[in-house]
Protein backbone atom coordinates (compact mmCIF):
# COMPACT_ATOMS: atom_id res chain seq x y z
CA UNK A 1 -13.70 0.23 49.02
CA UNK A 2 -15.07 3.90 48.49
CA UNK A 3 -13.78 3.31 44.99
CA UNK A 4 -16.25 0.37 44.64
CA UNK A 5 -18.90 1.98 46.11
CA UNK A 6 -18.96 5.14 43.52
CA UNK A 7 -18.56 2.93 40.41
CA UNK A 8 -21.63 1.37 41.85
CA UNK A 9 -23.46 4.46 42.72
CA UNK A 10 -22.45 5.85 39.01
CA UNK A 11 -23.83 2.22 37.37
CA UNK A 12 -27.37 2.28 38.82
CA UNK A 13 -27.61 5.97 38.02
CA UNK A 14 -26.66 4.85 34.27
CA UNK A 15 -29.16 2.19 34.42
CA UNK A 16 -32.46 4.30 35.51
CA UNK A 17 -31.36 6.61 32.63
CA UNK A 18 -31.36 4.38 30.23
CA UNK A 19 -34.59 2.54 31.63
CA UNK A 20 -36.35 6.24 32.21
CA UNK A 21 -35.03 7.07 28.11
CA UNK A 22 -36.94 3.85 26.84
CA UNK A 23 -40.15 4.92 29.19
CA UNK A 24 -39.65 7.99 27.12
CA UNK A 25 -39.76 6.72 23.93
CA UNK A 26 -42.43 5.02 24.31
CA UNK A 27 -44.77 7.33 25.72
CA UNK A 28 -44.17 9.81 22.50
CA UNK A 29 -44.24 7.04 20.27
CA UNK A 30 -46.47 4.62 20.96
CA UNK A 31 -46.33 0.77 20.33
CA UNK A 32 -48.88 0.51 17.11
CA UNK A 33 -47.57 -0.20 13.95
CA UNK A 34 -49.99 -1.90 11.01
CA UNK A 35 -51.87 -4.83 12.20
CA UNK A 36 -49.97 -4.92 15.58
CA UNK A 37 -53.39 -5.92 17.30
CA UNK A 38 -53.28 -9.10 14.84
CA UNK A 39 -53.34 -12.15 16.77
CA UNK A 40 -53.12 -15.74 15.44
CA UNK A 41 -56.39 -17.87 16.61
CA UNK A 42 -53.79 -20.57 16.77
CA UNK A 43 -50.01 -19.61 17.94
CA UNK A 44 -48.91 -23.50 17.41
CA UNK A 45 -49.79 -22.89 13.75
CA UNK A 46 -49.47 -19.23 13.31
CA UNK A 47 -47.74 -19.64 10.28
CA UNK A 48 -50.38 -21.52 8.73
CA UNK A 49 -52.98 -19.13 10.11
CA UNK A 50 -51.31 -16.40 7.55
CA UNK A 51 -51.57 -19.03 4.15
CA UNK A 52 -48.48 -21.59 3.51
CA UNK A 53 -49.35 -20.96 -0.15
CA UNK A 54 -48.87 -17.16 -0.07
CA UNK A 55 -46.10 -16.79 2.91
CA UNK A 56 -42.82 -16.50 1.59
CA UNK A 57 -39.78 -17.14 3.59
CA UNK A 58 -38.36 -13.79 3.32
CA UNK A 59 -42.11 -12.35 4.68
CA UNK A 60 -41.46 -13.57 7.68
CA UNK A 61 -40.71 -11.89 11.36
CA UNK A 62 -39.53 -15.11 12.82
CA UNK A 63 -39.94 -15.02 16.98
CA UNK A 64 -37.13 -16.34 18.53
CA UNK A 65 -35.72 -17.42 21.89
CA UNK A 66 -32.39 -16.76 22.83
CA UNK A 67 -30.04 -19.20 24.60
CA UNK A 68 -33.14 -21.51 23.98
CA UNK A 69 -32.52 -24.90 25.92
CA UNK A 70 -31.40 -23.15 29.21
CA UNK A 71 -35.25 -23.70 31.12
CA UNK A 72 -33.19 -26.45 33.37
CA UNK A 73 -29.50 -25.47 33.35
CA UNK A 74 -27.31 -25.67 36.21
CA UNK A 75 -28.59 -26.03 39.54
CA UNK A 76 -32.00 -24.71 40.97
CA UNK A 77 -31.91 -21.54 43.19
CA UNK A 78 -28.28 -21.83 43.11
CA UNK A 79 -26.12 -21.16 39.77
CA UNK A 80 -29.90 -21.76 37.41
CA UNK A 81 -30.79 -17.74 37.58
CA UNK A 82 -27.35 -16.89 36.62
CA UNK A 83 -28.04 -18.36 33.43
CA UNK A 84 -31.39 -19.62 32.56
CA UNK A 85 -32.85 -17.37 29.62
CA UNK A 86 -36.00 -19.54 28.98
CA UNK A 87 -38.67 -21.00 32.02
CA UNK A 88 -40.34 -23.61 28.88
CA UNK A 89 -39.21 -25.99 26.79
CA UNK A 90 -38.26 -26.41 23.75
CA UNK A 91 -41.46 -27.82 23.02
CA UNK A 92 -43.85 -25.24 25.13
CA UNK A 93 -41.62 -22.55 23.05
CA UNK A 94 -42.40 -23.72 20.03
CA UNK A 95 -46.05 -24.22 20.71
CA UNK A 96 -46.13 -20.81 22.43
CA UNK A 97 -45.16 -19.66 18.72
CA UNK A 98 -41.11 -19.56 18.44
CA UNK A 99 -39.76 -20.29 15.11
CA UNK A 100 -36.08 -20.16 15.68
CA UNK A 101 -33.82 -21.95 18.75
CA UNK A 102 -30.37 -20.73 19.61
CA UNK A 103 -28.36 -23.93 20.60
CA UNK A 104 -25.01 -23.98 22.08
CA UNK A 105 -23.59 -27.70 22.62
CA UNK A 106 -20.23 -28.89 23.52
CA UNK A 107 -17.80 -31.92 23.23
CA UNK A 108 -20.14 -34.40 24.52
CA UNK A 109 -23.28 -32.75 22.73
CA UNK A 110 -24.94 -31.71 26.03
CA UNK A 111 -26.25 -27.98 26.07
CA UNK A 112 -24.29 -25.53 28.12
CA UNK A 113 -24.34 -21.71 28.20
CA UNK A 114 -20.20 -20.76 28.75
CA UNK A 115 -19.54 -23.32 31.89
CA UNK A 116 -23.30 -24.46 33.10
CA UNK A 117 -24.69 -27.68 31.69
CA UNK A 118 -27.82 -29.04 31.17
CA UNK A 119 -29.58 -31.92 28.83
CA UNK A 120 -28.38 -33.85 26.18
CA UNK A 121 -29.20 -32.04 22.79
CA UNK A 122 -31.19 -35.27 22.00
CA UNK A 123 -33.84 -33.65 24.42
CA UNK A 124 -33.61 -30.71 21.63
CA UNK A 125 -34.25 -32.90 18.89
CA UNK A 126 -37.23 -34.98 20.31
CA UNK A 127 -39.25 -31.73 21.14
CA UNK A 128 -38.55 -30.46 17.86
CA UNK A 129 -39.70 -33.41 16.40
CA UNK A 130 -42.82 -33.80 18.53
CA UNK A 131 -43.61 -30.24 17.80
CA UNK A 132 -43.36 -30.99 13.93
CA UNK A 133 -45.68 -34.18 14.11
CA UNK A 134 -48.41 -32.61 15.48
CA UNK A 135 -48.29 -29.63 12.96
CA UNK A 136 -48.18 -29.37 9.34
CA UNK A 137 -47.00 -25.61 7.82
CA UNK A 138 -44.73 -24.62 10.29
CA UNK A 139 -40.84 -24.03 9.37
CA UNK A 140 -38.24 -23.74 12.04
CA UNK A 141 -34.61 -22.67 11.94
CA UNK A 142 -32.74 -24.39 14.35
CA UNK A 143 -29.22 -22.85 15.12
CA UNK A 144 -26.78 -24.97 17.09
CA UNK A 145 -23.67 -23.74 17.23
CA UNK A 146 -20.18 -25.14 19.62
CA UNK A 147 -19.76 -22.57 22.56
CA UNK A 148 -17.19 -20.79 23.12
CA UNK A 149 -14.29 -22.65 24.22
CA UNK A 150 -15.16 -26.07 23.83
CA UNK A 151 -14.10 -28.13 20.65
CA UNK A 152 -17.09 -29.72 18.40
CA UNK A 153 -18.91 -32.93 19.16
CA UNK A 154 -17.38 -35.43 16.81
CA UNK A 155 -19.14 -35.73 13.25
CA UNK A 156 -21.72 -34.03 14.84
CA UNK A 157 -23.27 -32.72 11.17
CA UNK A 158 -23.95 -36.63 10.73
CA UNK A 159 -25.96 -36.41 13.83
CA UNK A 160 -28.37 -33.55 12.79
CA UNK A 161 -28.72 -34.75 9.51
CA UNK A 162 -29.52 -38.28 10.42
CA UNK A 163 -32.06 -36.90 13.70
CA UNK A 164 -33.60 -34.81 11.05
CA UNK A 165 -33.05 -35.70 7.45
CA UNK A 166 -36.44 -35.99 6.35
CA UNK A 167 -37.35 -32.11 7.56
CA UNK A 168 -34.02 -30.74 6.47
CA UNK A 169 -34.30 -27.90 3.68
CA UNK A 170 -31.56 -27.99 1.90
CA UNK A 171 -28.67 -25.02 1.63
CA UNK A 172 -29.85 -23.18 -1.39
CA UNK A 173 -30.39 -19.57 -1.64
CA UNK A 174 -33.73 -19.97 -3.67
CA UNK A 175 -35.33 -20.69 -0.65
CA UNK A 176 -35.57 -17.01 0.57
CA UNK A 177 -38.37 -16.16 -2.20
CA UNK A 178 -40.28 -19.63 -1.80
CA UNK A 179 -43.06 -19.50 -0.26
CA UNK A 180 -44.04 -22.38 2.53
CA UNK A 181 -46.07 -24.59 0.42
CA UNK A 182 -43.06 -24.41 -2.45
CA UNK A 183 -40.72 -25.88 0.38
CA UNK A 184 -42.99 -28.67 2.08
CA UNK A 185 -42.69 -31.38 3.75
CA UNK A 186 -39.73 -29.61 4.35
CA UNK A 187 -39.44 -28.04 7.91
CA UNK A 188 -36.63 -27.28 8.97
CA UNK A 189 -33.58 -24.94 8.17
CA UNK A 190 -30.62 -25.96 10.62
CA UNK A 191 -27.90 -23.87 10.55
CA UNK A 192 -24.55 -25.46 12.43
CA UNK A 193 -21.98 -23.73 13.36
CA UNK A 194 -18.78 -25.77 14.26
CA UNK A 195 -16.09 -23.67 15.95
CA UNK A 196 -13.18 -25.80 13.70
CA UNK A 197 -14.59 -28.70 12.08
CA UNK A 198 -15.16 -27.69 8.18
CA UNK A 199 -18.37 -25.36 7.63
CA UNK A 200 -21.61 -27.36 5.56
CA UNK A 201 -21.45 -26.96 1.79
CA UNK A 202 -23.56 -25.20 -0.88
CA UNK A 203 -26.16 -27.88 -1.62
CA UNK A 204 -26.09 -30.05 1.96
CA UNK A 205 -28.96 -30.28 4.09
CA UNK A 206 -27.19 -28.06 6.74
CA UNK A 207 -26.65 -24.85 6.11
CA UNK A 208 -23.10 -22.66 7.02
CA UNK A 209 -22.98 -19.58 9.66
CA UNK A 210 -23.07 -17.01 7.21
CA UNK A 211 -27.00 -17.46 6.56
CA UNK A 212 -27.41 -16.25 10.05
CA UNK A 213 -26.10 -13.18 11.04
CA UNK A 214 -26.11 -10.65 13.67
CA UNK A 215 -24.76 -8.08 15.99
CA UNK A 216 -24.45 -8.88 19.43
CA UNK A 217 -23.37 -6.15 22.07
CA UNK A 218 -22.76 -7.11 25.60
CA UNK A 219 -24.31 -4.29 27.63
CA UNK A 220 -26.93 -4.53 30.36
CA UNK A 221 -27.87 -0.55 29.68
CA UNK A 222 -31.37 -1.11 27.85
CA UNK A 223 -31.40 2.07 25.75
CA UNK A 224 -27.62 1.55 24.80
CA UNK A 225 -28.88 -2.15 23.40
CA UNK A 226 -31.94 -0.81 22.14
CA UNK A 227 -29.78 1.68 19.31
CA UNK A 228 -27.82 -0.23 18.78
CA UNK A 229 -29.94 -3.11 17.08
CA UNK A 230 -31.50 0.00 15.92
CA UNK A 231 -28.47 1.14 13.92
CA UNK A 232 -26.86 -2.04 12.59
CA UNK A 233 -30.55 -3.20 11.47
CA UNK A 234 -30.38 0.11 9.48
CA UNK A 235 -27.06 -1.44 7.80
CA UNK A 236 -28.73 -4.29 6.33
CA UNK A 237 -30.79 -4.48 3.12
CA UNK A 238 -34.30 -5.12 3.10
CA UNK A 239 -35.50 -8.70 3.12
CA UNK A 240 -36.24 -8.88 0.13
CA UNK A 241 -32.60 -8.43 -1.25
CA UNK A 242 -30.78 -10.41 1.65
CA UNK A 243 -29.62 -14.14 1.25
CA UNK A 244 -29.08 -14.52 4.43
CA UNK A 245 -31.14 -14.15 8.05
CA UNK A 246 -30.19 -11.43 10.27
CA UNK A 247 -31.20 -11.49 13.54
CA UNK A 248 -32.07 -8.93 15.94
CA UNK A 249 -32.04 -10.04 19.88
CA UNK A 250 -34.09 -7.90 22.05
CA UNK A 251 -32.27 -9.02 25.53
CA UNK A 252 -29.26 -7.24 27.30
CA UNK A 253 -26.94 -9.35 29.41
CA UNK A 254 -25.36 -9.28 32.85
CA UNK A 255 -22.28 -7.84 34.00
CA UNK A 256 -19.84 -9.10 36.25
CA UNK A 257 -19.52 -5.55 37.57
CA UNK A 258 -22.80 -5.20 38.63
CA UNK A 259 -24.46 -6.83 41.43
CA UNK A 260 -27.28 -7.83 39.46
CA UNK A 261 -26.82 -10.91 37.75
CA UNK A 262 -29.61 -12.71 37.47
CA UNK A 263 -31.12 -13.28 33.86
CA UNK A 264 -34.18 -12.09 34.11
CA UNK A 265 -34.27 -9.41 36.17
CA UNK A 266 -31.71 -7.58 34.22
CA UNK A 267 -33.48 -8.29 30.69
CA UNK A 268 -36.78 -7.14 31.62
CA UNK A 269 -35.01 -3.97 31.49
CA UNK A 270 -35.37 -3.78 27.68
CA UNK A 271 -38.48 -7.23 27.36
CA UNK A 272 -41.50 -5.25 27.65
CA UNK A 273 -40.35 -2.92 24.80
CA UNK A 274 -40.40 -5.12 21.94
CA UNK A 275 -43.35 -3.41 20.03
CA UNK A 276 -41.95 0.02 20.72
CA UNK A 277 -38.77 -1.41 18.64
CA UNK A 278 -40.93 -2.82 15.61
CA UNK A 279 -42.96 0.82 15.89
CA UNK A 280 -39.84 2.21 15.62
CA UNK A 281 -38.46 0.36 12.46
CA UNK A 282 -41.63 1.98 10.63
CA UNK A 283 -40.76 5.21 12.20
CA UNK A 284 -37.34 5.47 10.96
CA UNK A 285 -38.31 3.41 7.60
CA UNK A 286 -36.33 0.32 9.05
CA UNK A 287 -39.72 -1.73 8.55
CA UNK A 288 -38.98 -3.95 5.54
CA UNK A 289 -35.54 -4.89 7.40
CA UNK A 290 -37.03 -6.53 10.09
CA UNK A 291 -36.48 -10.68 10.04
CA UNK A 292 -35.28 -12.75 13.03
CA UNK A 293 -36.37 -10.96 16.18
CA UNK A 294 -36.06 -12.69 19.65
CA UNK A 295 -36.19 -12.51 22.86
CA UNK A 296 -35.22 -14.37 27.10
CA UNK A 297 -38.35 -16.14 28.32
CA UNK A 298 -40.62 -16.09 25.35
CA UNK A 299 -44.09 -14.20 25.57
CA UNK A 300 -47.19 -14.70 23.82
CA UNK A 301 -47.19 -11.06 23.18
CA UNK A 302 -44.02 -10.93 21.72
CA UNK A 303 -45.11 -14.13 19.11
CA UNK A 304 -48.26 -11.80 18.25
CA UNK A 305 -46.10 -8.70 17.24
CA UNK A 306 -43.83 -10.59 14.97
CA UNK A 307 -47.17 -12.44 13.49
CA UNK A 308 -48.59 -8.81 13.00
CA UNK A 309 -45.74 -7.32 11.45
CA UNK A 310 -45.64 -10.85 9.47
CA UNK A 311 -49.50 -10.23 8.23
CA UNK A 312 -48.76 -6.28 7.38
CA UNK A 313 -45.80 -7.74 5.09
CA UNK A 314 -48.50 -10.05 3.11
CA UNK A 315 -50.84 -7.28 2.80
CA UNK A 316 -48.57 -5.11 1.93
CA UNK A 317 -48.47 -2.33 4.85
CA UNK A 318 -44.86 -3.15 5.40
């Protein structure tokens, strides 16, 4: 038991270091970075607040959500804060101003996140496509992907494609120096990831897993998270050379050692320091490397600092 008890004591000392070493950081280095107090007059159509004719795809800062379909998972008060990572749906996210959804489905093609279920991923699709009837410029990646441990819904690529065939950009690496206008009435990229059916092909209207990459650590030490997107966005070219997206997630995750385990408690550890991370990419000259950045429970501040550094790329600041 005393064992317990010091690995406990030692963990929360850990934390407030790495909390007090991102307070830090910020207080010597600020949050501004060029046109960081850009905001959209429109967040449901940022994108076509910036110009569909001059905003190409690899311009972009796309705002994300992470674990995106999880606002009713499991069961309220009960096993819901263990893992709900977004309070709106995938509607209000989009109209709040995300621009890519991380979707994990199993067998049956309901949403989970590892054992807890929630909706059908038809709910996914009809918000998605509400969202894109009442707008006109906006592109979206969708990533749905099987969780682990479950085995893919059956001819579940035949599914997306006939929910969504007449938004679906193609799989084509030309896409990443088109701008908007080049790719309309195009919408939507949707990348699936299938854990052991056979991966999309060059040329379908799904694209495979290796157009969207990252580097996921499981930590919930803010400062340790915080690096390390820091150093393996430093190992990726800049936009402009990549053919593929590569997503940074600004979110750290519970542990089962830790008594905290609730969502959002534990990732407003490293939330509110989303600006000090894109000040920092044009601190150590990690700017123009910059592409997918998301986040748990989606702000309007957070949509407005990916816009910004969106608008600096167009004007060239960035």
């Amino acid at each position: 038991m005393g064992a317990v008890v010091s690995q406990q004591v030692e963990r929360r000392k850990s934390i407030s270091t790495e909390k007090k070493a991102l307070v830090d950081l910020k207080q010597t280095g600020g949050t501004d970075f060029p046109c960081h107090d850009y905001c959209p007059s429109d967040r449901k159509n940022w994108m076509s607040c910036l110009g569909p004719e001059k905003l190409r795809i690899n311009q972009i800062v796309w705002p994300g959500t992470h674990d995106s379909a999880t606002n009713k998972i499991g069961i309220p008060f009960v096993s819901r804060p263990f893992a709900r990572c977004q309070s709106r749906s995938i509607y209000r996210q989009l109209v709040t101003g995300a621009r890519v959804l991380d979707i994990r489905v199993q067998e049956d093609r309901r949403v989970c996140h590892g054992i807890l279920l929630t909706y059908s991923v038809d709910v996914v699709i009809q918000d998605l496509k509400k969202f894109l009837s009442e707008t006109q410029s906006e592109v979206v990646i969708l990533e749905i992907r099987t969780e682990f441990g479950h085995d893919d819904p059956p001819d579940f690529d035949k599914y997306l494609e006939e929910q969504l065939g007449e938004y679906l950009i193609h799989q084509d690496e030309q896409v990443f120096g088109k701008t908007i206008s080049e790719l309309l009435p195009k919408r939507v990229i949707c990348v699936w990831k299938p854990r052991k059916t056979p991966q999309p092909k060059p040329g379908s209207p799904l694209w495979s897993s290796g157009y969207l990459k990252d580097n996921w650590i499981d930590t919930d030490l803010p400062s340790k998270k915080f690096e390390s997107n820091m150093k393996h966005l430093g190992e990726q070219q800049p936009v402009a050379n990549r053919k593929f997206f590569y997503r940074v997630e600004n979110t750290v995750t519970p542990q089962a050692d830790n008594p905290v385990l609730c969502v959002r408690p534990v990732t407003n550890r490293i939330r509110p320091y989303s600006r000090m991370f894109i000040r920092q990419c044009f601190e150590r000259g990690l700017a123009d490397r910059l592409q997918i950045f998301s986040e748990d429970f989606i702000s309007e501040d957070f949509v407005d600092a990916c816009a910004g550094l969106t608008n600096a790329r167009i004007e060239g600041k960035a």
